[in-house]
C-alpha atoms as a PDB file:
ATOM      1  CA  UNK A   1       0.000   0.000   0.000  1.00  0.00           C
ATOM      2  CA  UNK A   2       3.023   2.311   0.962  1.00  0.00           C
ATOM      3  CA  UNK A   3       3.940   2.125  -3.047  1.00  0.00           C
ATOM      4  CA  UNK A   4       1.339   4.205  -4.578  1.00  0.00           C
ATOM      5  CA  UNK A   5       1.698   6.383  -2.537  1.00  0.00           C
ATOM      6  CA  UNK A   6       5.420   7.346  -3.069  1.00  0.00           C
ATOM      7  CA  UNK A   7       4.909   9.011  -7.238  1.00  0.00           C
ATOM      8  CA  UNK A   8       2.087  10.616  -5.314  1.00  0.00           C
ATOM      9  CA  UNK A   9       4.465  12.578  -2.612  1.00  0.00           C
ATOM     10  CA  UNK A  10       7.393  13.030  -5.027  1.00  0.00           C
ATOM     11  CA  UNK A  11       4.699  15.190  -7.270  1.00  0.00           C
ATOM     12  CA  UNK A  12       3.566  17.195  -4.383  1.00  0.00           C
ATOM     13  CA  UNK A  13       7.507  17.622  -3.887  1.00  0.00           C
ATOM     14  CA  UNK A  14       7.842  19.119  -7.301  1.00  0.00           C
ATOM     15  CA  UNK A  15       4.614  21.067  -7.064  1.00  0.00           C
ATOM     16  CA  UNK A  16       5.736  22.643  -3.660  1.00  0.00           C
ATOM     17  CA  UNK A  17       9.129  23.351  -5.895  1.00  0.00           C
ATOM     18  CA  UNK A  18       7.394  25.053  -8.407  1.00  0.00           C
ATOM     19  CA  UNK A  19       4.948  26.879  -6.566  1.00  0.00           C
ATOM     20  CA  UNK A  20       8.199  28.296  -4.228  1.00  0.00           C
ATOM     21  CA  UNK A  21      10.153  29.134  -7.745  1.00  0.00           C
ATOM     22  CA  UNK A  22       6.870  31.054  -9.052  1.00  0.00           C
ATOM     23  CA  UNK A  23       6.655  33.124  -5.704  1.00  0.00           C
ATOM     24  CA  UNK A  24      10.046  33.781  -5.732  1.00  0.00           C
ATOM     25  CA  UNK A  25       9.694  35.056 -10.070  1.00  0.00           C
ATOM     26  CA  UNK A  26       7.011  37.248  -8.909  1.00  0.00           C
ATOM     27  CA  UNK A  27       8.269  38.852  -5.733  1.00  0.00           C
ATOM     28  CA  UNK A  28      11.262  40.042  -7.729  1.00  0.00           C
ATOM     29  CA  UNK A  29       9.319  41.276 -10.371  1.00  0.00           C
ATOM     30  CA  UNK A  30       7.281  43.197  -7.772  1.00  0.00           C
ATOM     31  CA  UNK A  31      10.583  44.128  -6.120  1.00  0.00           C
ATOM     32  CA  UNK A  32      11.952  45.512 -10.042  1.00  0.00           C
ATOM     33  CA  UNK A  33       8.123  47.186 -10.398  1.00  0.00           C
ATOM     34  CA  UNK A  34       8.512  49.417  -7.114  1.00  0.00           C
ATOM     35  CA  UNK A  35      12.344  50.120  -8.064  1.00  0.00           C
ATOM     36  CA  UNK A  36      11.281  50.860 -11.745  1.00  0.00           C
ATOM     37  CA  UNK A  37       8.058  53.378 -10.031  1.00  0.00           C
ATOM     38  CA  UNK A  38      10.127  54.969  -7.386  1.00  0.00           C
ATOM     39  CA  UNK A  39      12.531  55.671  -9.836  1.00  0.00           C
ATOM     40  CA  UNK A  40      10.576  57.714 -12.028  1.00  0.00           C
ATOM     41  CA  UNK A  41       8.351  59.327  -9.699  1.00  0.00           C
ATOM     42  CA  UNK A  42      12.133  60.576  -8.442  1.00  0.00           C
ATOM     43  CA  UNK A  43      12.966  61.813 -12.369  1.00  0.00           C
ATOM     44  CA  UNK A  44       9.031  63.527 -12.073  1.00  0.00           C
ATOM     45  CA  UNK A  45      10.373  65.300  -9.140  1.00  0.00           C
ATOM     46  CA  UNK A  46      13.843  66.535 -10.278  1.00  0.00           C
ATOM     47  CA  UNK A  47      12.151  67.687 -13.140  1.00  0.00           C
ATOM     48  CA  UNK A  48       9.655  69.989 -11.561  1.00  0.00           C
ATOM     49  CA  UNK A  49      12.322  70.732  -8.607  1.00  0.00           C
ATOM     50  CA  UNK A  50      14.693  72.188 -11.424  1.00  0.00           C
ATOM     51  CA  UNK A  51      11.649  73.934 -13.417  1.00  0.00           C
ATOM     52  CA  UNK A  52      13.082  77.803 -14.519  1.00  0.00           C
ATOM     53  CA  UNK A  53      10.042  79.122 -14.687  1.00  0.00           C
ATOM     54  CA  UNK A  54       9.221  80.415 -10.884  1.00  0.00           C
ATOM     55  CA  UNK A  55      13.053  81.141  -9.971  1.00  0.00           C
ATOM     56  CA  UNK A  56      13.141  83.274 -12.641  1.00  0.00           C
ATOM     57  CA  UNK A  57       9.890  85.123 -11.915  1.00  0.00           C
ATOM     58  CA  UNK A  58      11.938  86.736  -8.790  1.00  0.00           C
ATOM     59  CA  UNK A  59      15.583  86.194  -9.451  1.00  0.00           C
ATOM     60  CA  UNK A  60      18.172  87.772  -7.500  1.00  0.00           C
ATOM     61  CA  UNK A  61      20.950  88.921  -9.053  1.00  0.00           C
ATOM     62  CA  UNK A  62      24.438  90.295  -7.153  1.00  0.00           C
ATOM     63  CA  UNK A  63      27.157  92.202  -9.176  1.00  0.00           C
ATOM     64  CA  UNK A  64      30.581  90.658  -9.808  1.00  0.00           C
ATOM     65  CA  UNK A  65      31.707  93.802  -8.365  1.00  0.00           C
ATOM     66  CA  UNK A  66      30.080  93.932  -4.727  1.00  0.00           C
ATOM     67  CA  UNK A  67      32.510  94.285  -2.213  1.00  0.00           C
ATOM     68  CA  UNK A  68      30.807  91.313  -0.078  1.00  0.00           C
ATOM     69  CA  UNK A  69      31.916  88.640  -2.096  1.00  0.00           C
ATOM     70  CA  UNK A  70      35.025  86.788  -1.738  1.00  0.00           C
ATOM     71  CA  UNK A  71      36.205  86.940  -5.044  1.00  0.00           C
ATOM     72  CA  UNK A  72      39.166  84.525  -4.669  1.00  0.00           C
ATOM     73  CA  UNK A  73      36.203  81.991  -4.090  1.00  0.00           C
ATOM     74  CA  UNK A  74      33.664  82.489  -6.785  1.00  0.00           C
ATOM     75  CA  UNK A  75      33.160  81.306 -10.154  1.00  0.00           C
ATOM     76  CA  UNK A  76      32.002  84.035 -11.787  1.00  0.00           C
ATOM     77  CA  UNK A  77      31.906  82.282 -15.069  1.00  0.00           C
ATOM     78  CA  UNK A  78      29.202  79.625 -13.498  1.00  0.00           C
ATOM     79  CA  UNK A  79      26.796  82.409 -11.665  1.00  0.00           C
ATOM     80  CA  UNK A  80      26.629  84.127 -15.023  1.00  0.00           C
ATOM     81  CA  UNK A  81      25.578  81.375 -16.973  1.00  0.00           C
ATOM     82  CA  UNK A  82      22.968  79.823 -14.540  1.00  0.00           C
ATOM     83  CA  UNK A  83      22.368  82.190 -12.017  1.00  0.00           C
ATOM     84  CA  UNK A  84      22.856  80.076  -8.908  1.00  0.00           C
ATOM     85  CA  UNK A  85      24.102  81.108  -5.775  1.00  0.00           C
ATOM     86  CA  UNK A  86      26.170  78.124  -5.262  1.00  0.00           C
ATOM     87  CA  UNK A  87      29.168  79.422  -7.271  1.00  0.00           C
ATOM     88  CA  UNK A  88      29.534  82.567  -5.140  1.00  0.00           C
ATOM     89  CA  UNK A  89      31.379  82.839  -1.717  1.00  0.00           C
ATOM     90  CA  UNK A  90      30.509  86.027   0.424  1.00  0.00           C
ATOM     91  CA  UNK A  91      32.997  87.548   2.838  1.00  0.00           C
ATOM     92  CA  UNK A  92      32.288  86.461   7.246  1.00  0.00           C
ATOM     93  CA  UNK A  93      29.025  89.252   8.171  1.00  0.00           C
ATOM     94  CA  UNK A  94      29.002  91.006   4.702  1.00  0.00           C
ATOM     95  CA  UNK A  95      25.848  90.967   2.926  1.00  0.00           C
ATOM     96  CA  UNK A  96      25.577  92.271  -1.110  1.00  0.00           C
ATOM     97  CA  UNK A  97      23.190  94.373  -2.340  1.00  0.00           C
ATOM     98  CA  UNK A  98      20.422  92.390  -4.497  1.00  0.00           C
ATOM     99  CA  UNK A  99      18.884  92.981  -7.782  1.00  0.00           C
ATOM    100  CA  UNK A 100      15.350  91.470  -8.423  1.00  0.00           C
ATOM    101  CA  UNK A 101      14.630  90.975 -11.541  1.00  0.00           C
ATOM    102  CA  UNK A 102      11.589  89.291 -13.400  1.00  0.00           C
ATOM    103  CA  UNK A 103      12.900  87.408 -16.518  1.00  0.00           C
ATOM    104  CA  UNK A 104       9.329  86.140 -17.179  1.00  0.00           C
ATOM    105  CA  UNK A 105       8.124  89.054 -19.532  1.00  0.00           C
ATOM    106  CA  UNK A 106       4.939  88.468 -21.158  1.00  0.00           C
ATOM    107  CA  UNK A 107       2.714  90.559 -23.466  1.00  0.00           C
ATOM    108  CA  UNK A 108       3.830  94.193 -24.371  1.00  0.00           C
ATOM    109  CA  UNK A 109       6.738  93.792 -22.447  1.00  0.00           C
ATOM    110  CA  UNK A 110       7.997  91.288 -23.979  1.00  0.00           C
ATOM    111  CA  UNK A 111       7.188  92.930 -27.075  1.00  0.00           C
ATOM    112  CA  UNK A 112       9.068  96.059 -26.138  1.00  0.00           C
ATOM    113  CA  UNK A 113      12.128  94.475 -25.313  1.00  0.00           C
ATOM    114  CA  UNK A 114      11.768  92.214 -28.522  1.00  0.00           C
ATOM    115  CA  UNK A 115      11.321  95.148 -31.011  1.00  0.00           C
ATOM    116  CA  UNK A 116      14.204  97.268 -28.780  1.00  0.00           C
ATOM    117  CA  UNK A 117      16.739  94.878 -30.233  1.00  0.00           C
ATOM    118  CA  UNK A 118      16.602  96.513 -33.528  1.00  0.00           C
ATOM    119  CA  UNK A 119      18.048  99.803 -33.921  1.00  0.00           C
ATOM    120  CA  UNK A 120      17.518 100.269 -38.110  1.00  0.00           C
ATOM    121  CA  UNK A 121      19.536  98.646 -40.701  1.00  0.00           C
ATOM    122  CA  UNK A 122      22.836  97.967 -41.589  1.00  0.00           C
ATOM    123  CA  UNK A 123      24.168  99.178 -45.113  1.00  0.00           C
ATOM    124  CA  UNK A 124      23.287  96.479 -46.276  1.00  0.00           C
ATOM    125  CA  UNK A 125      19.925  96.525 -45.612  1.00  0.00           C
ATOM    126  CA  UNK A 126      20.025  93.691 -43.006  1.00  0.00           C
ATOM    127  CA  UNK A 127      18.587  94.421 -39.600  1.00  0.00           C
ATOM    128  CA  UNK A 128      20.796  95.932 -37.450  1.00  0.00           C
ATOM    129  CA  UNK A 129      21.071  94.671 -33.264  1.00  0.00           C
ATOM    130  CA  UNK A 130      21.103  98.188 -31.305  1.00  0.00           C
ATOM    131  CA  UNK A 131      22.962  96.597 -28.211  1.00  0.00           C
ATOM    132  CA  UNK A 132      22.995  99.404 -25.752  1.00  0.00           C
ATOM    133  CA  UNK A 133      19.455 100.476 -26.090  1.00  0.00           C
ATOM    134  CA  UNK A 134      18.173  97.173 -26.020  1.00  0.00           C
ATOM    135  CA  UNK A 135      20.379  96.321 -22.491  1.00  0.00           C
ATOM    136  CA  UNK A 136      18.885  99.064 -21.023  1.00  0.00           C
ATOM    137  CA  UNK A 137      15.442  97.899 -22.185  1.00  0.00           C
ATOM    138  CA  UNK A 138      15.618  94.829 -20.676  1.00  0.00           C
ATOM    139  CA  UNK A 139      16.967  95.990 -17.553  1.00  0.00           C
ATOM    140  CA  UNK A 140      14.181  98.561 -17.351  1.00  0.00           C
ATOM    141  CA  UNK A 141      11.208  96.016 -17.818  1.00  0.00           C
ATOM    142  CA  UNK A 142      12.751  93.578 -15.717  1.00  0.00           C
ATOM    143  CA  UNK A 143      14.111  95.085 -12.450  1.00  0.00           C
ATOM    144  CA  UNK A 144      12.051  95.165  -9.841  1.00  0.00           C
ATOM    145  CA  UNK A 145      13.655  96.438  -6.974  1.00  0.00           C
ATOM    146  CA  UNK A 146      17.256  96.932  -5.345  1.00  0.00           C
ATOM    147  CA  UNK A 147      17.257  95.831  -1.792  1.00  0.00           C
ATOM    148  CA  UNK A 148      20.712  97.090  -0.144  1.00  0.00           C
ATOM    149  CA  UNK A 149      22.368  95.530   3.129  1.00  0.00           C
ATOM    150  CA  UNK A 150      21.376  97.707   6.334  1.00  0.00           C
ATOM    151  CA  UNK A 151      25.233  98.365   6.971  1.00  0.00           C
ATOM    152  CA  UNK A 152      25.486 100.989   4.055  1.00  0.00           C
ATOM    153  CA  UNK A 153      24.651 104.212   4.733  1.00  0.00           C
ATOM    154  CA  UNK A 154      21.374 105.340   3.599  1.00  0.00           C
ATOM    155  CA  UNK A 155      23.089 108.237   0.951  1.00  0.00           C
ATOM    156  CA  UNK A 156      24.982 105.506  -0.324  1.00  0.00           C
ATOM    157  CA  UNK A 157      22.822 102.977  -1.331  1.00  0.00           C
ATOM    158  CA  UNK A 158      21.247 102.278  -4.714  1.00  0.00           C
ATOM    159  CA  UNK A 159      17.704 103.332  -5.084  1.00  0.00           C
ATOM    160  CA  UNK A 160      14.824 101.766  -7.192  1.00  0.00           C
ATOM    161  CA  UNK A 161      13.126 104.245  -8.911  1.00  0.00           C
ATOM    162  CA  UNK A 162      10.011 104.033 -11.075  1.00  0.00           C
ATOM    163  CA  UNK A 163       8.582 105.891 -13.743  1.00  0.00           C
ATOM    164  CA  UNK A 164       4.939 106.452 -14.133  1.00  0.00           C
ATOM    165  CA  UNK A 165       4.782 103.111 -15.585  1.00  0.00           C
ATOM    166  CA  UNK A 166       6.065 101.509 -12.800  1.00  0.00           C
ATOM    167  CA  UNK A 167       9.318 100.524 -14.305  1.00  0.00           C
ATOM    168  CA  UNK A 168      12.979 101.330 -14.034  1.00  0.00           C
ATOM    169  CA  UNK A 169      13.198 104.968 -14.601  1.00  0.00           C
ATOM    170  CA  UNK A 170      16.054 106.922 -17.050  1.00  0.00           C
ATOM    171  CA  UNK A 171      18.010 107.726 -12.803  1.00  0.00           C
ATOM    172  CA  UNK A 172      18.338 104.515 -12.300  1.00  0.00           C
ATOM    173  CA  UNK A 173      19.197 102.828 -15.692  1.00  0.00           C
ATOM    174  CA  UNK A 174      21.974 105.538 -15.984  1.00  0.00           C
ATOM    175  CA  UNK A 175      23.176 105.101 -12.541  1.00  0.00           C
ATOM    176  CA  UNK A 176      23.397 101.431 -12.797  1.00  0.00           C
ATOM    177  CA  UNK A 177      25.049 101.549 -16.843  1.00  0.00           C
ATOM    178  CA  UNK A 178      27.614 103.841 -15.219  1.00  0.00           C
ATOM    179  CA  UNK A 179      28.034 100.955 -12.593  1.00  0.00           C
ATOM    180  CA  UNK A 180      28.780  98.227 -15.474  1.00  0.00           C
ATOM    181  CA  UNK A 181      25.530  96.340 -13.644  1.00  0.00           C
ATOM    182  CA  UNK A 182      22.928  96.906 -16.958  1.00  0.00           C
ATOM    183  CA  UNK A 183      25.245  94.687 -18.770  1.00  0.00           C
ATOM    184  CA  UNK A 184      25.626  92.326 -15.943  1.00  0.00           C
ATOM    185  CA  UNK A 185      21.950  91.943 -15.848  1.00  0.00           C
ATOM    186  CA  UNK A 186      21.701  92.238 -19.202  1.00  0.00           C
ATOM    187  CA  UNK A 187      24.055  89.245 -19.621  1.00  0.00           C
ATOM    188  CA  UNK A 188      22.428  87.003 -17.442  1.00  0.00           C
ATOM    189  CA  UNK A 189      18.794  87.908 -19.244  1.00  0.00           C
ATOM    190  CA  UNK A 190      20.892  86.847 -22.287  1.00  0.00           C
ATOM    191  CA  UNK A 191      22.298  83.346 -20.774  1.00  0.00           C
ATOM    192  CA  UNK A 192      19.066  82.095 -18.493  1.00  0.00           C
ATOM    193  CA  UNK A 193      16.468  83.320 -21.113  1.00  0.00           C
ATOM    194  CA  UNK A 194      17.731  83.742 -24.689  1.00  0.00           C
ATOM    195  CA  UNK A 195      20.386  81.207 -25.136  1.00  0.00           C
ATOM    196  CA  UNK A 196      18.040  78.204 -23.397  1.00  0.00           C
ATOM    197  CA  UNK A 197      15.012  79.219 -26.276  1.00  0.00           C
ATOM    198  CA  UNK A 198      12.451  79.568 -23.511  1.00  0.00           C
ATOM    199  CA  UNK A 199       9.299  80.599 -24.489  1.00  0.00           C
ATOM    200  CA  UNK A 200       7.776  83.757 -23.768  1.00  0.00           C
ATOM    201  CA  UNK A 201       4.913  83.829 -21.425  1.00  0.00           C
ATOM    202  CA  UNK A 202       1.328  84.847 -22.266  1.00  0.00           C
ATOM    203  CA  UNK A 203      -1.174  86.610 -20.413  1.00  0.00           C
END
C-alpha cells in the first residue's frame, strides 16, 4: 500500500518546488516594479524641482563687483551662466546688495524688449542689433527692486526708482550703466532666457 503512494508525494515535492520558484519570479518582479516606479516618480520630481520658470519670476541677481563677495572663491563664469548662488562665496558678516529681476516678460513687455533689439539697418539693408538700447530695455522692464544691506549708509545705497509706468526709470538705468551692472543683468537675461530658447509667457 506504501507504493502508490510514493509518485504521489514526489509530485507534491515538485509542485511545492514550483509553486516556491513562481513566488520567488514574482516577488522580484514586484521588487523591479517598485524600483522601476520609485525611480521615475524621483525623475518627475527633479524635473519639476529644477523647473526655470518660478526662480526666474523673482531672481536675484548680485554684481561681480560687490565688495561682499570673496572673489578669490567664486566662479564668476558659473553664476553668469545659470544664475545660482552656489558658485559665489561672500565675505564672514558682509551681505551684497540684491537685484530682483523678473525674466518672465509676457505681453507688451515682452514685445518692447523684442522690437528694442533693432536699432535700423545695416548698409546692407540687413537688420541691425542696437545693443545698448536694447540692455537698457531689458533691464528697465525687468528690475524690480534693489534691496541694499542695512550696513550701508542710507546716501549711499542704490535706489529703485520708477517711472509712471512703474518701471525702471532713465536715474536709475543711468546710474546702474555707469556701474557696469545693466550689462551684468543684461548678460544674465541673455544666458538664463535667450540662449536656453524659452518661451515667452502669455497673459
Amino acid at each position: 500500500m506504501s507504493q502508490p503512494r510514493e509518485p504521489m508525494i514526489q509530485f507534491q515535492l515538485n509542485l511545492d518546488r514550483f509553486i516556491i520558484i513562481l513566488l520567488q519570479a514574482a516577488l522580484a518582479l514586484l521588487v523591479r516594479a517598485a524600483f522601476l516606479i520609485l525611480h521615475l516618480r524621483r525623475d518627475e520630481r527633479m524635473a519639476i524641482r529644477i523647473n526655470e520658470s518660478k526662480r526666474l519670476n523673482a531672481l536675484e541677481i548680485i554684481s561681480q563687483q560687490d565688495d561682499a563677495l570673496d572673489i578669490d572663491n567664486c566662479d564668476f563664469e558659473e553664476y553668469a551662466k545659470t544664475g545660482d548662488q552656489k558658485h559665489l562665496q561672500f565675505k564672514p558678516g558682509k551681505q551684497p546688495t540684491i537685484f530682483l529681476c523678473n525674466f518672465e516678460l509676457k505681453g507688451r513687455e515682452y514685445e518692447w524688449v523684442k522690437n528694442s533689439m533693432l536699432g535700423g539697418k545695416d548698409e546692407d539693408g540687413s537688420p541691425k542689433v542696437a545693443l545698448g538700447s536694447w540692455s537698457q530695455r531689458v533691464v528697465k522692464y525687468t528690475l524690480k527692486d534693489i534691496k541694499n544691506p542695512p550696513d550701508i549708509p542710507e546716501n549711499e545705497r542704490l535706489v529703485y526708482k520708477s517711472d509712471s509706468g512703474k518701471y525702471a526709470n532713465d536715474d536709475t538705468i543711468a546710474k546702474l550703466e555707469n556701474l557696469g551692472i545693466v550689462n551684468e543683468i543684461f548678460g544674465m537675461y541673455s544666458n538664463l532666457v535667450l540662449s536656453s530658447h524659452r518661451p515667452h509667457a502669455k497673459n
